[in-house]
Protein backbone atom coordinates (compact mmCIF):
# COMPACT_ATOMS: atom_id res chain seq x y z
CA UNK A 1 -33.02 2.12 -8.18
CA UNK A 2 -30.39 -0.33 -9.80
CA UNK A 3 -29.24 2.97 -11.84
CA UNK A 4 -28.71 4.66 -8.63
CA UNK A 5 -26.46 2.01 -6.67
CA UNK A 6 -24.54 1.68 -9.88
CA UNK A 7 -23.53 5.62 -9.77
CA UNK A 8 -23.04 5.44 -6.04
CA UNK A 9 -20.65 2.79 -6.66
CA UNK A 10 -18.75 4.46 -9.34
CA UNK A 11 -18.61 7.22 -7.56
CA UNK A 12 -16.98 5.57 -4.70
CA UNK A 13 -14.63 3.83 -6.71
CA UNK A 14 -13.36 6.92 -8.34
CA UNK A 15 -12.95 8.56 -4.82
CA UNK A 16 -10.80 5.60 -3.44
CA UNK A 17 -7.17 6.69 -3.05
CA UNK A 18 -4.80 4.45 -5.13
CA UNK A 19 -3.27 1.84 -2.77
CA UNK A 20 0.71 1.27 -3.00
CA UNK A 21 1.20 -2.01 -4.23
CA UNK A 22 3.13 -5.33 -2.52
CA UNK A 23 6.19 -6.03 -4.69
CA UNK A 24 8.63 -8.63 -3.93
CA UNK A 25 12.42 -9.74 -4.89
CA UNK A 26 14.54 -12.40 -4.03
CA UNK A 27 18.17 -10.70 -2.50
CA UNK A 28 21.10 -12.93 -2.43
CA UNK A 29 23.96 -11.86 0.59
CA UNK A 30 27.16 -11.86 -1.41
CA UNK A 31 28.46 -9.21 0.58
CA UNK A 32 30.82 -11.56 3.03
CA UNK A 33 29.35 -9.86 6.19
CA UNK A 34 25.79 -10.99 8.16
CA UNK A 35 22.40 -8.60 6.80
CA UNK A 36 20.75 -7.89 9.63
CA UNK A 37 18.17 -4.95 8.30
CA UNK A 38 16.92 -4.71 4.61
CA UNK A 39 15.47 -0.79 3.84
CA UNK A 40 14.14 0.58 0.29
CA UNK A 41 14.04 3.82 -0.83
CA UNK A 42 13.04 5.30 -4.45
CA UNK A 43 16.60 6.25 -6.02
CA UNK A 44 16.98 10.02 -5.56
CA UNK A 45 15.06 9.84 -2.30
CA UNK A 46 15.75 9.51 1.58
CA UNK A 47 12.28 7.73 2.21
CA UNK A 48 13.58 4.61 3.25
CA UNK A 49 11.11 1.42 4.24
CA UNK A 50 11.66 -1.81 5.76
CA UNK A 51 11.35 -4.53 4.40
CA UNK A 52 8.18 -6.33 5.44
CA UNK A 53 9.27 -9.49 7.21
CA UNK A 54 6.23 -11.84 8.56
CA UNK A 55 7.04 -12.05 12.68
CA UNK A 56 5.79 -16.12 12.34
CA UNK A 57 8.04 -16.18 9.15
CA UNK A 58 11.53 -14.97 10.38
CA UNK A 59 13.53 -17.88 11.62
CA UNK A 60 17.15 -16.24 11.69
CA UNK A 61 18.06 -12.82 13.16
CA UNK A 62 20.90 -12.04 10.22
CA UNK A 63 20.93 -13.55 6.70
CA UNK A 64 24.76 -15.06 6.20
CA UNK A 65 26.65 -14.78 2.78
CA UNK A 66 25.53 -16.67 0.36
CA UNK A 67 21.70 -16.98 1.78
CA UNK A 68 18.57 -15.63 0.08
CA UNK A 69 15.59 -13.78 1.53
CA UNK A 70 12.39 -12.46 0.01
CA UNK A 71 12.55 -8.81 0.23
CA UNK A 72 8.73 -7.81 0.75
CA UNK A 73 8.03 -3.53 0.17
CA UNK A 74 5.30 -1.09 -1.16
CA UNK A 75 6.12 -0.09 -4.65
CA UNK A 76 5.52 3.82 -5.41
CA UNK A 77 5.11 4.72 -8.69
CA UNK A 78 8.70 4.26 -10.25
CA UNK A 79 10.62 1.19 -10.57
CA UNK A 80 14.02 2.05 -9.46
CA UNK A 81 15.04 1.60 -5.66
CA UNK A 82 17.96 2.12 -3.60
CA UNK A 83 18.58 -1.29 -1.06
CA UNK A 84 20.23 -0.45 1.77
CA UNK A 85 21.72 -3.42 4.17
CA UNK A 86 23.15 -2.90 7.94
CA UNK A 87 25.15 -5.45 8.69
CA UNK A 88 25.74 -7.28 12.22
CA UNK A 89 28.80 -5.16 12.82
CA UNK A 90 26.02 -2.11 12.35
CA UNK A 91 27.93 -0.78 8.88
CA UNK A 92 25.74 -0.35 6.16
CA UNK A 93 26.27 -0.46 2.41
CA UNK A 94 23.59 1.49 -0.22
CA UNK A 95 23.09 -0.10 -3.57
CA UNK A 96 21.52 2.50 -5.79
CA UNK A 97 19.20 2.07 -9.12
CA UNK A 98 17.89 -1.32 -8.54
CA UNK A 99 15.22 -1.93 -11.53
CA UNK A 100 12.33 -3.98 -8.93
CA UNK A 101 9.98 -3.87 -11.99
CA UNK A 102 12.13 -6.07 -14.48
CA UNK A 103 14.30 -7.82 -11.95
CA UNK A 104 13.11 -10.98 -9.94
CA UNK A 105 16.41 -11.79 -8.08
CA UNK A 106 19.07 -8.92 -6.82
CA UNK A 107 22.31 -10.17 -5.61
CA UNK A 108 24.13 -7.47 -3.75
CA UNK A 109 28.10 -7.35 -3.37
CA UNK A 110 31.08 -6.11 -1.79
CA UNK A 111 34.45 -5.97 -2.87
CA UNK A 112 37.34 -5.98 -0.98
CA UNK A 113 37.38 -2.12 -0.52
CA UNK A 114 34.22 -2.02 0.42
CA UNK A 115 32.53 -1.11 -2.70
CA UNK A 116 29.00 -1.70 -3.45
CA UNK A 117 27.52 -3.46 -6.81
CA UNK A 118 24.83 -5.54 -7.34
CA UNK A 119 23.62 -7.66 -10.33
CA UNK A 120 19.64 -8.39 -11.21
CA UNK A 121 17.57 -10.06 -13.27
């Protein structure tokens, strides 16, 4: 009997589909314009996600310059991410080839063209 619940287990665990996982990243605002939207998308792709804000957690509607946030999303299997901000003036700025497996904190940027960069680690 114990044989048998052990291969019914197994063979349920093999059957599960793989789950995306929670990842997470501290983004700095040094763009010099209010964030009001955060969205992911693997680099190369158009699948973009929001990031997953906690309704009881949210306390301001637009993060100013200078201001962190925890960026919450569901990592796919790669590690590289485009971050795309709209801003309170509804522009938006994409930041491509963000590295979410070896970088903690991601501090995206603006020059005065309009130019987007970002630094990580």
């Amino acid at each position: 009997m114990f044989k048998l619940a052990l291969a019914a287990t197994a063979a349920l665990t093999l059957a599960t589909p793989a789950l995306a996982d929670d990842w997470d990243f501290i983004l700095t605002n040094g763009t010099n314009k209010p964030i009001k939207k955060i969205e992911l998308a693997p680099t190369g792709t158009t699948t973009w996600q929001d990031n997953k804000v906690d309704p009881e957690m949210k306390r301001e509607p637009t993060l100013a310059n200078g201001k962190r946030m925890t960026v919450h999303f569901d990592k796919g299997p790669g590690c590289k991410y485009d971050v795309k901000a709209t801003f309170a003036d509804d522009s938006s700025s994409t930041w491509t080839g963000v590295n979410v497996c070896d970088s903690s904190f991601v501090t995206v940027k603006l020059n005065a063209a309009g130019v987007a960069s970002f630094t990580a680690n």
